[in-house]
PDB file of N, CA and C in Angstrom:
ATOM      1  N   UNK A   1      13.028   1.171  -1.132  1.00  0.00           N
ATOM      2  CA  UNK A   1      13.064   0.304   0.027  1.00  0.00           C
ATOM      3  C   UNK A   1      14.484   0.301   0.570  1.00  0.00           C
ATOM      4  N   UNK A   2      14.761   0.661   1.873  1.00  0.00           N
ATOM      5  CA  UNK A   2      16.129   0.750   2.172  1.00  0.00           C
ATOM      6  C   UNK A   2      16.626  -0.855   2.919  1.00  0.00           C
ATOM      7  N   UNK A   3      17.722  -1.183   2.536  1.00  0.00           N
ATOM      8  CA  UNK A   3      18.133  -2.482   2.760  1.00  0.00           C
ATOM      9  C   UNK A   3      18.617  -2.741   3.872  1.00  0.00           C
ATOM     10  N   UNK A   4      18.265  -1.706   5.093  1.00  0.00           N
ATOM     11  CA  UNK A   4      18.731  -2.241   6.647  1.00  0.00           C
ATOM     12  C   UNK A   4      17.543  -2.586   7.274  1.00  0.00           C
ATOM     13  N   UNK A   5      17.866  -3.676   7.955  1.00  0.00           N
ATOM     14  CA  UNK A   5      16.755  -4.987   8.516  1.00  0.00           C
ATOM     15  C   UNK A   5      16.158  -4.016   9.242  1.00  0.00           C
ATOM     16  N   UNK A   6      16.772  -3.163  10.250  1.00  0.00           N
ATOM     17  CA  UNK A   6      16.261  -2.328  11.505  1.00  0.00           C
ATOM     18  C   UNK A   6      15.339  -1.317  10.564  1.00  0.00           C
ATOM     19  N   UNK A   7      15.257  -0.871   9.588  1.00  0.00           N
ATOM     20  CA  UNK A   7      14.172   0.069   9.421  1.00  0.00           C
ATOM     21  C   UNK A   7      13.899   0.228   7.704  1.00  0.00           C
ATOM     22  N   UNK A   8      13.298  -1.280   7.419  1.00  0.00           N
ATOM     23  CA  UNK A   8      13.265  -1.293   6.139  1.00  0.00           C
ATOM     24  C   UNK A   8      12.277  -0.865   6.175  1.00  0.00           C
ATOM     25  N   UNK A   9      11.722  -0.010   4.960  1.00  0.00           N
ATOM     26  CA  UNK A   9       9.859   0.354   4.889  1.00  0.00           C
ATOM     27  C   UNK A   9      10.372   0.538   2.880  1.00  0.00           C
ATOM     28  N   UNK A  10       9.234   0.857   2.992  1.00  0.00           N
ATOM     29  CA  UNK A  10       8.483   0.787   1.582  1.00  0.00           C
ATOM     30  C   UNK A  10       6.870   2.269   1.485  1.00  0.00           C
ATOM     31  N   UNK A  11       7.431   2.745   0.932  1.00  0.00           N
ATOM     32  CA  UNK A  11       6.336   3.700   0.425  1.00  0.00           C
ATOM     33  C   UNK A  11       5.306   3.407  -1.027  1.00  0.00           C
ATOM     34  N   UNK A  12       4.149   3.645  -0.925  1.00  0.00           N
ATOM     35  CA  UNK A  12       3.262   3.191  -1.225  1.00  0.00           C
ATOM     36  C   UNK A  12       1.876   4.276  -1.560  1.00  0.00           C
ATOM     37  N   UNK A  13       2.048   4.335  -2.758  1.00  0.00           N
ATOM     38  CA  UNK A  13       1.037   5.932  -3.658  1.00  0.00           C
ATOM     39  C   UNK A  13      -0.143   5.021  -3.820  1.00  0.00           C
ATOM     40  N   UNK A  14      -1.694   5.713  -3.645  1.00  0.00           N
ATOM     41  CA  UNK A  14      -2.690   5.299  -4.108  1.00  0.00           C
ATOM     42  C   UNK A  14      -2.646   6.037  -5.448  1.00  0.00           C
ATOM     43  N   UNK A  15      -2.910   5.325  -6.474  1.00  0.00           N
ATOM     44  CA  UNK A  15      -2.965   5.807  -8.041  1.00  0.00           C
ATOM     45  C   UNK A  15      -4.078   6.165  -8.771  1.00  0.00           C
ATOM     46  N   UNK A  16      -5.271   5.156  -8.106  1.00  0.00           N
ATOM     47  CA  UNK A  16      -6.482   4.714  -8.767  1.00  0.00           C
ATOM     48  C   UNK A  16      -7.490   4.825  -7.607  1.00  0.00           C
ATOM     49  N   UNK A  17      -8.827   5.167  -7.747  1.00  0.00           N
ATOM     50  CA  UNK A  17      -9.973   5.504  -7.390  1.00  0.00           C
ATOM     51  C   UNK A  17     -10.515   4.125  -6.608  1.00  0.00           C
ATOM     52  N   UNK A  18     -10.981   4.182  -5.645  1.00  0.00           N
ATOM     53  CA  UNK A  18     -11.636   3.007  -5.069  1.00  0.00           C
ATOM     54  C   UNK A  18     -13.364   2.799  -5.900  1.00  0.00           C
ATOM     55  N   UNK A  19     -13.757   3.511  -6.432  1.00  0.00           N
ATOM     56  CA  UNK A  19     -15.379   3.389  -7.304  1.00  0.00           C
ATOM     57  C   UNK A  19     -15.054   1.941  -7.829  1.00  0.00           C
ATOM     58  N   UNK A  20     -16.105   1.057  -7.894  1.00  0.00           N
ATOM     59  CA  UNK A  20     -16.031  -0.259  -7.989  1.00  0.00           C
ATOM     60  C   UNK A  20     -15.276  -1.158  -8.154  1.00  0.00           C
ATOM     61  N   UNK A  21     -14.687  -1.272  -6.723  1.00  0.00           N
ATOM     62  CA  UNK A  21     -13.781  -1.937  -6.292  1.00  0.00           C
ATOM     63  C   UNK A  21     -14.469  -3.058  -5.103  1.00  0.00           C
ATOM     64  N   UNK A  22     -13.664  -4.076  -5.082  1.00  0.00           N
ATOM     65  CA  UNK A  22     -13.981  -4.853  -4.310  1.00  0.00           C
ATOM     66  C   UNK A  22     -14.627  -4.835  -2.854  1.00  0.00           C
ATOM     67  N   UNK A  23     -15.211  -4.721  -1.968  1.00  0.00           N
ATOM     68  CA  UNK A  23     -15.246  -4.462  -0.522  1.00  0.00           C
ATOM     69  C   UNK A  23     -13.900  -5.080   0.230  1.00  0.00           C
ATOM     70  N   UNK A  24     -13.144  -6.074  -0.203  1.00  0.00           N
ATOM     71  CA  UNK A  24     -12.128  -6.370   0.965  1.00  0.00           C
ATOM     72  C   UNK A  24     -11.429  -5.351   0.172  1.00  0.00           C
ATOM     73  N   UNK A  25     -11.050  -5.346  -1.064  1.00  0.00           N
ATOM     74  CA  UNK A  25      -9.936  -4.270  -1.674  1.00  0.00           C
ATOM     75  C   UNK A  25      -9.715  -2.902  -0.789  1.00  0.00           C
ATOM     76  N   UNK A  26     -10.698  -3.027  -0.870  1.00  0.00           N
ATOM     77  CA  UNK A  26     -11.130  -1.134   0.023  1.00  0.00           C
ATOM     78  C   UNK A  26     -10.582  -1.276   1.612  1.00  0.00           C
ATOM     79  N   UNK A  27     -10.725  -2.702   2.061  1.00  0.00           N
ATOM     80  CA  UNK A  27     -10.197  -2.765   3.343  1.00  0.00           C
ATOM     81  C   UNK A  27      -8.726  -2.494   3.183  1.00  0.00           C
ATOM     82  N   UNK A  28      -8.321  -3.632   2.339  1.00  0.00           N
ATOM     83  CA  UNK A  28      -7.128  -3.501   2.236  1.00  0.00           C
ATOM     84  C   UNK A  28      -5.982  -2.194   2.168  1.00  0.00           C
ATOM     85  N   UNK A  29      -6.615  -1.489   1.026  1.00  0.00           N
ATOM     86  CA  UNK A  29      -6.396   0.301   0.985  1.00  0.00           C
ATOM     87  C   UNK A  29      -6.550   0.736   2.040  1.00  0.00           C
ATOM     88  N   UNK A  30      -7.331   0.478   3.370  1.00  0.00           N
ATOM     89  CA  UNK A  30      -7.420   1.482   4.273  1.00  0.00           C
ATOM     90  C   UNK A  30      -6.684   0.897   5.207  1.00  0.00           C
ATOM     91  N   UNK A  31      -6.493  -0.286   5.309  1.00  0.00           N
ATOM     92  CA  UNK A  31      -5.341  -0.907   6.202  1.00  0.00           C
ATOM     93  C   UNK A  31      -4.099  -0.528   5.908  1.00  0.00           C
ATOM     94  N   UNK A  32      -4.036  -0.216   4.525  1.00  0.00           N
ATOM     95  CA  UNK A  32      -2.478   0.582   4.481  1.00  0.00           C
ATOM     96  C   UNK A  32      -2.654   2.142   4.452  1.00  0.00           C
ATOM     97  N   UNK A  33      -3.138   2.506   4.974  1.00  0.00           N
ATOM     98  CA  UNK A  33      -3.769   4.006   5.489  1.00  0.00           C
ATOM     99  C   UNK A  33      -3.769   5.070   4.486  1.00  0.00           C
ATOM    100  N   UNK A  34      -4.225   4.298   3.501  1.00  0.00           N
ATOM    101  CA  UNK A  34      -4.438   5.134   1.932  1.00  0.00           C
ATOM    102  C   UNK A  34      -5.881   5.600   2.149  1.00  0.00           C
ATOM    103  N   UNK A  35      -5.971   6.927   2.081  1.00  0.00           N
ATOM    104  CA  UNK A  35      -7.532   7.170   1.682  1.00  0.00           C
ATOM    105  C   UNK A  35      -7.957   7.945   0.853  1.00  0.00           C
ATOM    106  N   UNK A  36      -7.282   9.128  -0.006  1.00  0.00           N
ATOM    107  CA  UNK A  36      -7.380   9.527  -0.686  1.00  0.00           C
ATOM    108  C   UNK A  36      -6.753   9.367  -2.249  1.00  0.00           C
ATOM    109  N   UNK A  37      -6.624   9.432  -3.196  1.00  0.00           N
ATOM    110  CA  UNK A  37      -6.158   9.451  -4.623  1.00  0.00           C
ATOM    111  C   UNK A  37      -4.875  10.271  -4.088  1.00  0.00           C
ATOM    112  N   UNK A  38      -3.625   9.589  -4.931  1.00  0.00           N
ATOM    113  CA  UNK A  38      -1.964   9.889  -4.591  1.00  0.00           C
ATOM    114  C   UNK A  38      -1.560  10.211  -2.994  1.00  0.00           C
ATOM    115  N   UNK A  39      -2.245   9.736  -2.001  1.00  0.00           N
ATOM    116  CA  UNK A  39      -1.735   9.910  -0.698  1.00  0.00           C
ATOM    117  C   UNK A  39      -0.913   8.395  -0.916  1.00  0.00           C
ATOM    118  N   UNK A  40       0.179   8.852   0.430  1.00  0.00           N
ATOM    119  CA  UNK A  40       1.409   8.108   0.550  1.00  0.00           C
ATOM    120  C   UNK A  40       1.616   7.946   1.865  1.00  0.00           C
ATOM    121  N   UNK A  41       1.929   6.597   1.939  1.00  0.00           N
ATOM    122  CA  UNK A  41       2.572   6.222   3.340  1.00  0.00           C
ATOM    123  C   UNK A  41       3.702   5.572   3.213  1.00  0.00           C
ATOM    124  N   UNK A  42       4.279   5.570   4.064  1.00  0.00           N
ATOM    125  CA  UNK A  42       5.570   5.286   4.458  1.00  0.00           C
ATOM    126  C   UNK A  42       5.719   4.230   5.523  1.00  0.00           C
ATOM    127  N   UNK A  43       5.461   2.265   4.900  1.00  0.00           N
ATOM    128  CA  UNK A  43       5.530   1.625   6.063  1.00  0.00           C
ATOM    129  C   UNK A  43       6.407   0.766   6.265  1.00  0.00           C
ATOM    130  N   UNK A  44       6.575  -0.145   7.471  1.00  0.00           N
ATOM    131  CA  UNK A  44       7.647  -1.251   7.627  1.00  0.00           C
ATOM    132  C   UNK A  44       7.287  -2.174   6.551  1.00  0.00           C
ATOM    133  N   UNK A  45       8.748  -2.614   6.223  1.00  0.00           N
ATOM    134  CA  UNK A  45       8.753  -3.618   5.021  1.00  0.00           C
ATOM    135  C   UNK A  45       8.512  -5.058   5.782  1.00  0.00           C
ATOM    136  N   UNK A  46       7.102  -5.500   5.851  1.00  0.00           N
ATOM    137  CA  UNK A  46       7.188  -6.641   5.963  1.00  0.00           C
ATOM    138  C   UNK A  46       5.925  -7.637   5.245  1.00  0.00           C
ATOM    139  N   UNK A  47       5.972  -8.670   5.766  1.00  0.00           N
ATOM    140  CA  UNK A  47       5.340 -10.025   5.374  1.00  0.00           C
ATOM    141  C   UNK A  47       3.353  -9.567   4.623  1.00  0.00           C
ATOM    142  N   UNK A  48       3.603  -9.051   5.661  1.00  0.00           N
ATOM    143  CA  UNK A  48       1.887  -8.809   6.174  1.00  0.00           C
ATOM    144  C   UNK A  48       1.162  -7.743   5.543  1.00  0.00           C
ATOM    145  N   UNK A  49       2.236  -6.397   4.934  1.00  0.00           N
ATOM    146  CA  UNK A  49       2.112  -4.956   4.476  1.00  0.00           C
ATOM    147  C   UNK A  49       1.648  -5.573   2.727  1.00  0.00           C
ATOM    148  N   UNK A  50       3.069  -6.153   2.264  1.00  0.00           N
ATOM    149  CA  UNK A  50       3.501  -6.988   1.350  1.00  0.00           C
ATOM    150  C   UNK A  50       2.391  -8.129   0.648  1.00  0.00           C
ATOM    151  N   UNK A  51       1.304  -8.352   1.712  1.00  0.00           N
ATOM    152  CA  UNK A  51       0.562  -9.810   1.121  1.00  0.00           C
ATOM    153  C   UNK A  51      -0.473  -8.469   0.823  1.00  0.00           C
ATOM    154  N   UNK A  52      -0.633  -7.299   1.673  1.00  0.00           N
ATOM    155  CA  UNK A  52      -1.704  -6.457   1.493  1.00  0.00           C
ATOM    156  C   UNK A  52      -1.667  -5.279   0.002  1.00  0.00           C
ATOM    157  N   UNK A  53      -0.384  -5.344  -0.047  1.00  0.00           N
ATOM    158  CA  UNK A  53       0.156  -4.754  -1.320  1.00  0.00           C
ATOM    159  C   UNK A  53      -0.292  -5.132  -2.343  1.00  0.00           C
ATOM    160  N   UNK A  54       0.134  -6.641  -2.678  1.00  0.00           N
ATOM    161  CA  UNK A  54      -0.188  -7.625  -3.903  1.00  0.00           C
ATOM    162  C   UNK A  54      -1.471  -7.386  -4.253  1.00  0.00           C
ATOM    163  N   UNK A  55      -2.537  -7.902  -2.855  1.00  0.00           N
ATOM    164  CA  UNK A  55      -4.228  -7.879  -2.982  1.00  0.00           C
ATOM    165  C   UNK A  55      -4.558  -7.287  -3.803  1.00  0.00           C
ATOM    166  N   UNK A  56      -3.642  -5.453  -3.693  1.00  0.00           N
ATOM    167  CA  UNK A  56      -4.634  -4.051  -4.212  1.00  0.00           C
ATOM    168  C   UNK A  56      -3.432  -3.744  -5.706  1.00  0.00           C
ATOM    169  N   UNK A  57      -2.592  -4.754  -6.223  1.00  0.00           N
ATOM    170  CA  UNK A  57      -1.560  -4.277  -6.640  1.00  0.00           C
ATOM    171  C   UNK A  57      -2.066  -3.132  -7.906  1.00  0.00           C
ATOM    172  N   UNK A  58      -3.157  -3.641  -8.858  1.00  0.00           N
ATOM    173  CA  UNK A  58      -3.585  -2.875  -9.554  1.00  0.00           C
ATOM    174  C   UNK A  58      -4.216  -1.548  -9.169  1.00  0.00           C
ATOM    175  N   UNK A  59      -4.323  -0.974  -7.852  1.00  0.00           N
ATOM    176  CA  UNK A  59      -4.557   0.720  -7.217  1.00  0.00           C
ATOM    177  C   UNK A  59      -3.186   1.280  -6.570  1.00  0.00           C
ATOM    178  N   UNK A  60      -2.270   0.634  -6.142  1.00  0.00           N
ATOM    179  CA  UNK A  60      -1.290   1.104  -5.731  1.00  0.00           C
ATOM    180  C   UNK A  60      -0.397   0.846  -6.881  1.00  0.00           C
ATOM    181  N   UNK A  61       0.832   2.024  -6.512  1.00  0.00           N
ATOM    182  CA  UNK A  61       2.136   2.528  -6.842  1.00  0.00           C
ATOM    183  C   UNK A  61       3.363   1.721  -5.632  1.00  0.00           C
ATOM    184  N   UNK A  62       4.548   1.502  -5.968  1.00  0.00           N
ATOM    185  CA  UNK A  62       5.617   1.279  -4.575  1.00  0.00           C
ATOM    186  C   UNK A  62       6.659   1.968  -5.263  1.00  0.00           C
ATOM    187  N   UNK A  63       6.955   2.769  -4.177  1.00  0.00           N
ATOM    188  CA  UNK A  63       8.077   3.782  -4.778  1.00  0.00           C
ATOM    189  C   UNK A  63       9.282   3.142  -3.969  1.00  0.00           C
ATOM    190  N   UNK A  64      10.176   3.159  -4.341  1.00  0.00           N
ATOM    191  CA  UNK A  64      11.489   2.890  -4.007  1.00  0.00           C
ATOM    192  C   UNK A  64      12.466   3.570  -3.370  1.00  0.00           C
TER     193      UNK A  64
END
């Protein structure tokens, strides 16, 4: 996570399989535009990414 306000983001590995997983979980994963097993995005560090992070914390990775 880089520590300038103007373009903090946070990258974010899917680790784990969506197979019986929650239905919002799965939203959640696709709201952070994870759709496959180890795809990665690269998003703004904020409030909203962050509450969506926690939700799925046990399928995602946050790389630093």
């Amino acid at each position: 996570m880089a520590k300038n306000n103007d373009t903090a983001t946070v990258r974010v590995r899917l680790v784990k399989g969506l197979r019986g997983v929650q239905g919002r979980h799965r939203l959640s994963v696709k709201a952070l535009g994870l759709n496959k097993l180890n795809d990665v995005r690269e998003l703004k560090d904020s409030p909203q990414v962050r509450g969506l992070i926690n939700t799925v914390y046990y399928l995602v990775r946050v790389e630093e």
